[in-house]
Protein backbone atom coordinates (compact mmCIF):
# COMPACT_ATOMS: atom_id res chain seq x y z
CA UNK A 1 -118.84 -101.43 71.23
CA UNK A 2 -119.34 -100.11 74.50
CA UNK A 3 -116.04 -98.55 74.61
CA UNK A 4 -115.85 -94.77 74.40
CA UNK A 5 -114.47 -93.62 70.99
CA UNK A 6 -112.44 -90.48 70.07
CA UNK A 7 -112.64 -88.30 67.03
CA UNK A 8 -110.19 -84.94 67.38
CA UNK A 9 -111.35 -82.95 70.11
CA UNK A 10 -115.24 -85.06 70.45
CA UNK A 11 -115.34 -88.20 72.53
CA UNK A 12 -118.36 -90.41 72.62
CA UNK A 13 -119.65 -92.93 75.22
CA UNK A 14 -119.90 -95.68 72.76
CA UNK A 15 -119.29 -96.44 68.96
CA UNK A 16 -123.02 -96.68 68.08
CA UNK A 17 -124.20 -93.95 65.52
CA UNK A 18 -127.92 -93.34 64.68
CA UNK A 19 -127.79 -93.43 60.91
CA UNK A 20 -129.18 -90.19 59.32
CA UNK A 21 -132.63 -91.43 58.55
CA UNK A 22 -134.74 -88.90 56.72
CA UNK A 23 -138.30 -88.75 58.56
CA UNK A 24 -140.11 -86.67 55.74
CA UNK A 25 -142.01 -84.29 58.21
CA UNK A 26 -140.64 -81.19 58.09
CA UNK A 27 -142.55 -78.10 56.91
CA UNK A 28 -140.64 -75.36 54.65
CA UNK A 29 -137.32 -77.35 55.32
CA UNK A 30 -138.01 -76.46 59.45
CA UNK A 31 -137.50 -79.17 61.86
CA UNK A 32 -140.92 -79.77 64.22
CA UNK A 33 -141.75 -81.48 67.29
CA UNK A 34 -141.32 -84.74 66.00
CA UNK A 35 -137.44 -84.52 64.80
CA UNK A 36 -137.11 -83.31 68.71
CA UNK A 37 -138.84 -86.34 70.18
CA UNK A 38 -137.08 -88.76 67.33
CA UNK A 39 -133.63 -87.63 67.95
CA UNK A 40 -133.84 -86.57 71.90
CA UNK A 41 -134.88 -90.22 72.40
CA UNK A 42 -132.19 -91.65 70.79
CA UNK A 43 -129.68 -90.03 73.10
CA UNK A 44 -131.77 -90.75 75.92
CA UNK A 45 -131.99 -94.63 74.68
CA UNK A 46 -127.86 -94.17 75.00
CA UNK A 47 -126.53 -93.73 71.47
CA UNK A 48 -122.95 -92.58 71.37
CA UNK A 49 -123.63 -90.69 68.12
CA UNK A 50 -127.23 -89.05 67.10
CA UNK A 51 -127.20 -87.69 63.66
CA UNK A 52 -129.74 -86.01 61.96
CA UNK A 53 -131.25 -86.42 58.77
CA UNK A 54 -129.77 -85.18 55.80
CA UNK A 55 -130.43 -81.07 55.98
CA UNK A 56 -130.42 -79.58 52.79
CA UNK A 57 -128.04 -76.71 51.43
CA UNK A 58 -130.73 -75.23 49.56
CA UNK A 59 -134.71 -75.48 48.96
CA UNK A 60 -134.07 -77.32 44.88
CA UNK A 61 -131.90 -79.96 46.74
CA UNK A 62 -134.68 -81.50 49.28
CA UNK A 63 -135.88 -84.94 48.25
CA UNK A 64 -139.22 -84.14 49.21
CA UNK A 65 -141.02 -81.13 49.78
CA UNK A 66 -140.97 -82.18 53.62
CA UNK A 67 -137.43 -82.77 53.86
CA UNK A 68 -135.51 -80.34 56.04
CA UNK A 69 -133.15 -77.42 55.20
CA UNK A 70 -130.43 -75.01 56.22
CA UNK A 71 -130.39 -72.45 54.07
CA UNK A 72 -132.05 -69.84 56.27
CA UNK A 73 -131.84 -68.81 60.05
CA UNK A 74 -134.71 -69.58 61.30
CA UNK A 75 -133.95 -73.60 60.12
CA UNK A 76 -130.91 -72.85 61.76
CA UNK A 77 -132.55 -71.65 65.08
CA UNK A 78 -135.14 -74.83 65.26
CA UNK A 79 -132.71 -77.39 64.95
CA UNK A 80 -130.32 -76.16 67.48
CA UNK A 81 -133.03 -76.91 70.10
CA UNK A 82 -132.51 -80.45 69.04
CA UNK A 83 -128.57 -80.39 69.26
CA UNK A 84 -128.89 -78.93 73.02
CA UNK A 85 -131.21 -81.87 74.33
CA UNK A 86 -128.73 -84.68 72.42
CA UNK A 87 -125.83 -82.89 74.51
CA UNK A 88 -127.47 -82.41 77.36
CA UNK A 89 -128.73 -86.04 77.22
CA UNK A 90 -125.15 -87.51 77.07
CA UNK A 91 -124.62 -88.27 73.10
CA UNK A 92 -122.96 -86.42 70.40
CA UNK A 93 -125.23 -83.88 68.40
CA UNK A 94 -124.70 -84.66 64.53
CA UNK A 95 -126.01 -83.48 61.50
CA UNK A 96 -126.14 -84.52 58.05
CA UNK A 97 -125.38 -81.97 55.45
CA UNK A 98 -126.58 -82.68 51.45
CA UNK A 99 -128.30 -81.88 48.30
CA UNK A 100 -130.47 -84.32 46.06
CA UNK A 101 -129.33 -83.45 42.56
CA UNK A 102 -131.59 -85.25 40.21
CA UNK A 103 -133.16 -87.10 42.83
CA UNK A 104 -134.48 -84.42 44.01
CA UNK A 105 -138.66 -83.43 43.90
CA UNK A 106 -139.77 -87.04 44.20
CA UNK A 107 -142.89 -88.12 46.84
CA UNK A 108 -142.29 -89.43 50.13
CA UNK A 109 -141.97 -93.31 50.34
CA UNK A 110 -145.36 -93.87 51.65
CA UNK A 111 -146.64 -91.87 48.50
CA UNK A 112 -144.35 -93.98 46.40
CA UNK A 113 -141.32 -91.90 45.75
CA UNK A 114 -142.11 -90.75 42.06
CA UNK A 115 -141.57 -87.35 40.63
CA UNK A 116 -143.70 -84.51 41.45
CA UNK A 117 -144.84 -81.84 39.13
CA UNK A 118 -145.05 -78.31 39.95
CA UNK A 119 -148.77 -78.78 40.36
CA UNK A 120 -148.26 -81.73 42.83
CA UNK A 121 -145.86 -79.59 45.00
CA UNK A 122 -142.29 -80.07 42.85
CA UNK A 123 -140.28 -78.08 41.65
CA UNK A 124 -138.40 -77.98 37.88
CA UNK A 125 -134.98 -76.69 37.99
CA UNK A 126 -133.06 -80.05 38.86
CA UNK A 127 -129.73 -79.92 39.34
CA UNK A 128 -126.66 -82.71 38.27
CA UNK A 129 -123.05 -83.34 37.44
CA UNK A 130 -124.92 -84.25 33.68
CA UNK A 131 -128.10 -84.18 31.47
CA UNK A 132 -128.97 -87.32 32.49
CA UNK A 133 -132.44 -88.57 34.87
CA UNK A 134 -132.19 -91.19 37.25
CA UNK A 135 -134.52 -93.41 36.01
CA UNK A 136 -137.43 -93.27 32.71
CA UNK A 137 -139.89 -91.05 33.23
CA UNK A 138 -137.86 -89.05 35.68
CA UNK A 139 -136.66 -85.46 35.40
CA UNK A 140 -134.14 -84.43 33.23
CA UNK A 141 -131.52 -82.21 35.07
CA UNK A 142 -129.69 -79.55 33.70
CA UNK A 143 -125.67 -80.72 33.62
CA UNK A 144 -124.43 -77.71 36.60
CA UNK A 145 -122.46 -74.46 34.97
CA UNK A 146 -119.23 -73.73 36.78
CA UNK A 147 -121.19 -70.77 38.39
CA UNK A 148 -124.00 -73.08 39.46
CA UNK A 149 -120.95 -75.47 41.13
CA UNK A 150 -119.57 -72.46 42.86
CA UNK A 151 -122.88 -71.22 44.01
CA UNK A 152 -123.66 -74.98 45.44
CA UNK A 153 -120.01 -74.72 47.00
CA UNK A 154 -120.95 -71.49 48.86
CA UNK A 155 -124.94 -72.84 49.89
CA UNK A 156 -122.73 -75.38 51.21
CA UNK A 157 -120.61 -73.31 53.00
CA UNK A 158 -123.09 -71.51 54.61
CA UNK A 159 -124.84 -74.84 55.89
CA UNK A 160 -122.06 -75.58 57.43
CA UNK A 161 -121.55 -72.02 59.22
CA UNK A 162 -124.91 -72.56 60.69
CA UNK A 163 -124.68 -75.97 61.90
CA UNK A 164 -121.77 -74.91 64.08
CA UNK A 165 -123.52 -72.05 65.22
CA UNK A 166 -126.68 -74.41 66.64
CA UNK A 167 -123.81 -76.40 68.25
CA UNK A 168 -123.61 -79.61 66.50
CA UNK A 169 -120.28 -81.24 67.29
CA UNK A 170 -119.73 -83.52 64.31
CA UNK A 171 -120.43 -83.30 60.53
CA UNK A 172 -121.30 -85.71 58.09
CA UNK A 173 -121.11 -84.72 54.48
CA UNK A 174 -123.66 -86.96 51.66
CA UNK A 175 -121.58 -88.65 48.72
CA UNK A 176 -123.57 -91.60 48.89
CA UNK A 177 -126.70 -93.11 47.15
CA UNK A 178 -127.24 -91.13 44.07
CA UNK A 179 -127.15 -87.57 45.73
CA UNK A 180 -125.41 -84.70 44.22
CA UNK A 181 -121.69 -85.51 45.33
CA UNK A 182 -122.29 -89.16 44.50
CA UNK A 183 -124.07 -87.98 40.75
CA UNK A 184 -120.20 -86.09 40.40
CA UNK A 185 -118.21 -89.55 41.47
CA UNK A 186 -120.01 -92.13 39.56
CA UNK A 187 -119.47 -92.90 35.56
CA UNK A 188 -123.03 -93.75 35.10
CA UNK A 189 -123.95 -89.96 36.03
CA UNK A 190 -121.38 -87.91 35.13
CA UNK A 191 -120.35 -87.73 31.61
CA UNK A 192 -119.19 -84.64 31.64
CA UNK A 193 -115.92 -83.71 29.12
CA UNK A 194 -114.70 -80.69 31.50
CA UNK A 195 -112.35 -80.59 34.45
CA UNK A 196 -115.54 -81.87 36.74
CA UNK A 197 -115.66 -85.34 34.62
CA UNK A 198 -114.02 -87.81 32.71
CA UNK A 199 -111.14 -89.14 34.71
CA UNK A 200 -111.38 -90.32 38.72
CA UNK A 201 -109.43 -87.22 39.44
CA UNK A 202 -111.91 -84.65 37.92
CA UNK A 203 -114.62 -86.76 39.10
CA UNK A 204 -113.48 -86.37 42.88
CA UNK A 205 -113.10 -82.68 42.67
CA UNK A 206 -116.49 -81.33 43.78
CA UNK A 207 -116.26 -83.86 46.37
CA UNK A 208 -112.75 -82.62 47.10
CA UNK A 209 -114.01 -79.02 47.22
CA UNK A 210 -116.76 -79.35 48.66
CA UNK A 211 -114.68 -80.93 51.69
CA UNK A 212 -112.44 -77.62 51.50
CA UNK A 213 -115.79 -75.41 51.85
CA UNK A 214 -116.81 -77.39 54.78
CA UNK A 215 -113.42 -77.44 56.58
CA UNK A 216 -113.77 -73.19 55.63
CA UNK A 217 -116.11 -72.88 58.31
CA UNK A 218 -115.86 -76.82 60.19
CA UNK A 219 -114.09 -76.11 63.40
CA UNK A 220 -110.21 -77.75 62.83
CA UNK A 221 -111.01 -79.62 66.61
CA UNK A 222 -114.55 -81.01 65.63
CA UNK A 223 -114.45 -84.23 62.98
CA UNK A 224 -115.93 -84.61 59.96
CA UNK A 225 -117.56 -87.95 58.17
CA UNK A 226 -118.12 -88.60 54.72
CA UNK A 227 -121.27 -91.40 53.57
CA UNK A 228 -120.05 -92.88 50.26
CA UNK A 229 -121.44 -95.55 48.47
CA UNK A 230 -118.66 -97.76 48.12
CA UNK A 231 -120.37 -99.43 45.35
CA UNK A 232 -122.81 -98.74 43.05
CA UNK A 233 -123.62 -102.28 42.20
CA UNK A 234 -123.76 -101.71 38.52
CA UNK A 235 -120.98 -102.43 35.74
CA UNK A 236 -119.25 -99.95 34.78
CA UNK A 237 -120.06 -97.50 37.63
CA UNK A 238 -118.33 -96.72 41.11
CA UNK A 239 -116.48 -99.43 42.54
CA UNK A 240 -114.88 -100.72 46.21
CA UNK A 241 -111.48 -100.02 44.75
CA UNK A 242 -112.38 -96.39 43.66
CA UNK A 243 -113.32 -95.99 47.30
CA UNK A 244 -110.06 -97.39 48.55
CA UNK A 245 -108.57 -95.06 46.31
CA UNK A 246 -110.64 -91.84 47.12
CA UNK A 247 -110.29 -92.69 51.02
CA UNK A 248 -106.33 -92.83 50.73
CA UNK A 249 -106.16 -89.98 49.35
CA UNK A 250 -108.46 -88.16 52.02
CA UNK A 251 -106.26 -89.70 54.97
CA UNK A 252 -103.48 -88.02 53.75
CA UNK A 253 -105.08 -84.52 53.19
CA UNK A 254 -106.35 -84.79 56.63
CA UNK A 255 -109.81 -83.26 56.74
CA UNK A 256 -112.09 -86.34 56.98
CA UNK A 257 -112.22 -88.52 59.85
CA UNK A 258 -114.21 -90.99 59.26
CA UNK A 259 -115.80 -93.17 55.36
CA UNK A 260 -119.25 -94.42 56.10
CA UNK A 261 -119.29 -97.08 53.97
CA UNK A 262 -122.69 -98.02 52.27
CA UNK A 263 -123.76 -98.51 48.65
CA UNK A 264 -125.99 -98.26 46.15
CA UNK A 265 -128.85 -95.82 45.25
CA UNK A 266 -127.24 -93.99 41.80
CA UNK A 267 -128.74 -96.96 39.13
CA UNK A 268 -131.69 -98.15 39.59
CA UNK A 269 -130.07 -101.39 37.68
CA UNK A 270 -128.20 -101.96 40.75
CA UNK A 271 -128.31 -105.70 42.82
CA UNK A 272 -127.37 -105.58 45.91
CA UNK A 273 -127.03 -108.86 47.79
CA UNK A 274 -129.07 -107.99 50.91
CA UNK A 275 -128.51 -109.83 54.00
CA UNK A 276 -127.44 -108.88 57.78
CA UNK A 277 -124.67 -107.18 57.86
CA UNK A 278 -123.88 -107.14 54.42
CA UNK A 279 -122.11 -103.79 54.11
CA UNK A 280 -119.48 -104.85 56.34
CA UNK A 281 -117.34 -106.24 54.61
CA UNK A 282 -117.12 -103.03 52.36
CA UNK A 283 -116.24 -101.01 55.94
CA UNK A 284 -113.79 -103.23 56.50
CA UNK A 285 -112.09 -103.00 53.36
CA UNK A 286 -111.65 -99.44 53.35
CA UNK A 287 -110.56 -99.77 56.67
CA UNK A 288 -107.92 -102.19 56.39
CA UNK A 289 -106.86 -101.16 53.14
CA UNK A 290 -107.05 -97.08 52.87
CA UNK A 291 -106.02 -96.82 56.96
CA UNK A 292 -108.94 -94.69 58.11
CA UNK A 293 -111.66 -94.99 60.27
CA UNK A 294 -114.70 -96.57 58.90
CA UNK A 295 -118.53 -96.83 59.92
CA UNK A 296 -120.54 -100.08 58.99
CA UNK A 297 -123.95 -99.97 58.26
CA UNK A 298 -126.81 -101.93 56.58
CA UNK A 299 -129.02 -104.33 58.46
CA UNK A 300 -127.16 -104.80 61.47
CA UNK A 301 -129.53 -105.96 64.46
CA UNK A 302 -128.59 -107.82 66.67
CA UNK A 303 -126.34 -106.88 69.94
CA UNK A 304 -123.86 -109.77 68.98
CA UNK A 305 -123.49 -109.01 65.06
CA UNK A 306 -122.67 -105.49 66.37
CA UNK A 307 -120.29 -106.30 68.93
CA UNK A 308 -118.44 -108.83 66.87
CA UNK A 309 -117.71 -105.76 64.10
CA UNK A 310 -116.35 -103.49 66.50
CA UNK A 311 -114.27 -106.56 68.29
CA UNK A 312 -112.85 -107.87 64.61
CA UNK A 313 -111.44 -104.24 63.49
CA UNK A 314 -114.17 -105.02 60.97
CA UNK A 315 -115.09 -101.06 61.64
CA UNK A 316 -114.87 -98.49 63.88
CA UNK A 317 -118.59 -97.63 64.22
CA UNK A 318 -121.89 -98.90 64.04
CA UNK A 319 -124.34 -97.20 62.43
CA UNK A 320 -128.02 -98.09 62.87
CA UNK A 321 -130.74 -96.86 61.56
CA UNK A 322 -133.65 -99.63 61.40
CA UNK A 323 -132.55 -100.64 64.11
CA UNK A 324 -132.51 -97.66 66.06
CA UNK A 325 -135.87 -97.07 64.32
CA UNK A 326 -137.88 -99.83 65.95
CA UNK A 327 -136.12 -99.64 69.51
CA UNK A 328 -135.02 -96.39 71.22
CA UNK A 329 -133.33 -98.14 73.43
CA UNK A 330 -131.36 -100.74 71.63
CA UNK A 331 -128.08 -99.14 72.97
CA UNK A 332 -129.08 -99.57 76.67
CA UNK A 333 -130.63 -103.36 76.13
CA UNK A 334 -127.75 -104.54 74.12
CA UNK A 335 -125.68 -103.07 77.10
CA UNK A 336 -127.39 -105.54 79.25
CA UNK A 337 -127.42 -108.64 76.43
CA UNK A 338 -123.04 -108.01 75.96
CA UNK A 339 -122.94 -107.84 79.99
CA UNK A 340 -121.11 -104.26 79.39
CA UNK A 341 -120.03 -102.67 82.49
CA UNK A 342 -120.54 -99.13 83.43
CA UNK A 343 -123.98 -98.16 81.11
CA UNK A 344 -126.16 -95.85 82.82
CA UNK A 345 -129.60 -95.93 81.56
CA UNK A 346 -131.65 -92.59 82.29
CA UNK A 347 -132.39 -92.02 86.03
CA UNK A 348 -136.10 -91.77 84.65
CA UNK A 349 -136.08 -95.18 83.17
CA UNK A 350 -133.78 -96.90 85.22
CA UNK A 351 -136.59 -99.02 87.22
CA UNK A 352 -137.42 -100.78 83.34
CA UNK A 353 -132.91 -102.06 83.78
CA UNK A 354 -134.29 -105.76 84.53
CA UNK A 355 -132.57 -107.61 82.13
């Protein structure tokens, strides 16, 4: 785990990823003092990988009215004060591009995470792959024009074009947990009858081209992740061997580096069998049977259950996010739990190494 990892022309000092955890405390979709202070100290606590939150393409695609954007230059400028200090502080800057579909305008989890009307701060003109709401008593989207998906294509683009320019050095695109990309994959959301839905091939093609818009402006020498859900957990939706399937097919086109594999979040039917570590299995199966590098996420706490991932080819990354959420420093102490040689804690801090 403590090994340094590789990814095209970006090496990091371990293969522990802060999972894009959205913080719901942004202001106009600008990033604040407290994204700066969350992410800075997880590359100070020695992550190999801080990502951001998911930053939105455009303002109809936040979750919540305090989610955070990139659709403007002045987003664009605040956030690449954050990307300097994760550099500067030893860990690689990433960032989380998305858009919420019909998921989107919904109240942050501490407010319960229903929809908002216009009057509560919402906004109406949802966004999907079809005419169909997440849940009863949700909104109903309009099913996206061609223009609308080439319009999202180019917000997309343009995302991307400022992320490099605040000097993040790897990208992960959201297909996962009932977003926008995931509403295109999955059965249960897209019902479309046009060249966007109906078989797996149309249903992968605003994924696929919305990987081609990225890579437009995506440096060729900096990598590029995908999030799917490699399940939804609900008959008759997405399934592990659709995500074998699409991550074969992305190996051999070349433009994504790495699947990280969770689940879930498109059906609110869905059971998931929640237990430590119980994603794994899901990275390792893409893994072993696509040949690509996967990330494994989902309850994973302890120094040993992480180690023994990474040592079993079970993944290629961990990706915390509770975790990482409780304890800055969970990189440096599970260091010092594995015994791993050649960890350097923060000058600052390095009087608390006692363990």
């Amino acid at each position: 785990m403590f090994r340094p990892i590789r990814f095209r022309s970006v090496e990091a000092r371990n293969r522990i990823m802060l999972s894009p955890m959205c913080q719901y405390s942004g202001q106009d979709g600008l990033s604040n003092d407290w994204h700066f202070v969350h992410l800075g100290a997880r590359a100070a606590g020695g992550a190999g990988w801080v990502f951001t939150e998911a930053i939105h393409t455009e303002p109809r695609g936040r979750i919540t009215p305090y989610c955070l954007g990139l659709w403007n230059d002045e987003q664009r400028d605040r956030i690449a004060r954050i990307a300097r200090f994760v550099s500067d502080h030893g860990a690689v800057p990433g960032i989380q591009l998305g858009h919420a579909g019909r998921k989107a305008s919904v109240g942050r989890p501490w407010e319960g995470s229903q929809p908002l009307s216009a009057e509560a701060g919402g906004w109406e003109d949802l966004i999907s792959a079809s005419a169909l709401p997440y849940a009863n008593r949700w909104q109903v989207p309009e099913a996206m024009t061609n223009n609308q998906i080439g319009e999202s294509l180019q917000s997309l683009k343009s995302a991307t074009r400022r992320a490099r320019e605040a000097g993040f050095k790897a990208l992960e695109l959201h297909g996962a947990h009932g977003y926008l990309i995931h509403q295109f994959l999955s059965p249960l959301s897209n019902q479309r009858t046009d060249a966007y839905g109906g078989s797996f091939e149309n249903r992968i093609r605003f994924l696929q081209e919305s990987i081609s818009v990225v890579r437009e402006e995506w440096p060729d020498d900096l990598p590029l992740f995908l999030r799917l859900s490699c399940t939804d957990w609900v008959d008759g939706g997405w399934t592990l061997d659709d995500t074998v399937h699409l991550a074969t097919l992305l190996r051999f086109q070349g433009d994504v580096d790495l699947i990280d594999c969770s689940s879930g979040g498109n059906d609110p039917r869905q059971k998931i069998p929640i237990h430590p570590g119980y994603q794994v299995p899901l990275a390792q199966a893409v893994r072993a049977r696509a040949d690509i590098a996967t990330g494994a996420v989902g309850l994973i706490h302890s120094p040993d259950l992480a180690e023994s991932v990474i040592a079993n080819g079970q993944a290629d990354l961990v990706i915390l996010g509770r975790a990482l959420l409780s304890d800055p420093a969970w990189p440096l102490r599970a260091a010092a739990a594995l015994k791993a040689e050649n960890v350097e804690w923060p000058k600052q801090y390095e009087r608390s190494n006692i363990f």
